[in-house]
Protein backbone atom coordinates (compact mmCIF):
# COMPACT_ATOMS: atom_id res chain seq x y z
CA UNK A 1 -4.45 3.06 -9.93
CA UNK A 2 -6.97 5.23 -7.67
CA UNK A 3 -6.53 5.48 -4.16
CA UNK A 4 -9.78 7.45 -2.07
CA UNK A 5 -10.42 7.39 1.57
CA UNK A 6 -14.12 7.64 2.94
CA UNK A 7 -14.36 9.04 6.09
CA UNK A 8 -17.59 8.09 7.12
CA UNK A 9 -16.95 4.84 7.39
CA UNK A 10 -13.01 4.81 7.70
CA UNK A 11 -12.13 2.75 4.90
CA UNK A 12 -9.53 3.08 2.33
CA UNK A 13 -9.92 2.57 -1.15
CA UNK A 14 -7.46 1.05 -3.49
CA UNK A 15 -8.54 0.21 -7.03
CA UNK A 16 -5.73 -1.23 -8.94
CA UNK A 17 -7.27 -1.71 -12.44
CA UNK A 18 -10.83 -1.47 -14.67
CA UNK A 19 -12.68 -4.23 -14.46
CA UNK A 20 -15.47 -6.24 -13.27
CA UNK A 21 -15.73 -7.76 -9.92
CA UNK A 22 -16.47 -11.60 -10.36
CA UNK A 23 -15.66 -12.18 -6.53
CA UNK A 24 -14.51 -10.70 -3.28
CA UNK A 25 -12.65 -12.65 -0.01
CA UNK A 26 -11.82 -11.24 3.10
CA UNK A 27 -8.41 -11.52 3.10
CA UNK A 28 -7.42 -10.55 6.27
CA UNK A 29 -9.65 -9.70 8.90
CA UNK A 30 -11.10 -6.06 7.60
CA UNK A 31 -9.08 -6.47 4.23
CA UNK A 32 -11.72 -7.15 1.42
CA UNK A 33 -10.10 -8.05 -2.11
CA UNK A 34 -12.34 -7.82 -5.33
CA UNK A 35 -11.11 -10.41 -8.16
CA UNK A 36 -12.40 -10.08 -11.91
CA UNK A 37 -12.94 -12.95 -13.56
CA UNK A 38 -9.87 -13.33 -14.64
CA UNK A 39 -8.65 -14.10 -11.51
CA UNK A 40 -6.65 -10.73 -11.15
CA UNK A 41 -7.22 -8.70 -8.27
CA UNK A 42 -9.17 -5.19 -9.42
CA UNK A 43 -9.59 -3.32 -6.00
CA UNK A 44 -8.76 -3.62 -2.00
CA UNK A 45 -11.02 -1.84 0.71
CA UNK A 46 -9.17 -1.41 4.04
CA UNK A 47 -11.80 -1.28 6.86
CA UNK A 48 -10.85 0.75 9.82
CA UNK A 49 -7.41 2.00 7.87
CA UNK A 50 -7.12 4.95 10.13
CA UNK A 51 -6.16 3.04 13.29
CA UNK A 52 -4.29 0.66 11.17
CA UNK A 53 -2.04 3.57 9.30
């Protein structure tokens, strides 16, 4: 797992595996998940995570 934070655009980072995306759904509103094609999820992106945390 790699967690990064980009400051420029306030979003945190959370990649949970190698792999592919195949697809990516907004979860929640400013949560993005990435999905391989496995189905497994490979990364999250938190948009705005610094008023959320």
């Amino acid at each position: 797992m790699k967690i990064t934070y980009d400051k420029t655009v306030d979003a945190l980072n959370v990649t949970l595996r190698r792999g592919a995306v195949a697809r990516t759904i907004e979860f929640a509103p400013d949560v993005m998940l990435d999905f391989d094609k496995k189905g497994n999820v490979v990364h999250v992106e938190i948009i705005g995570s610094g008023e959320k945390f």
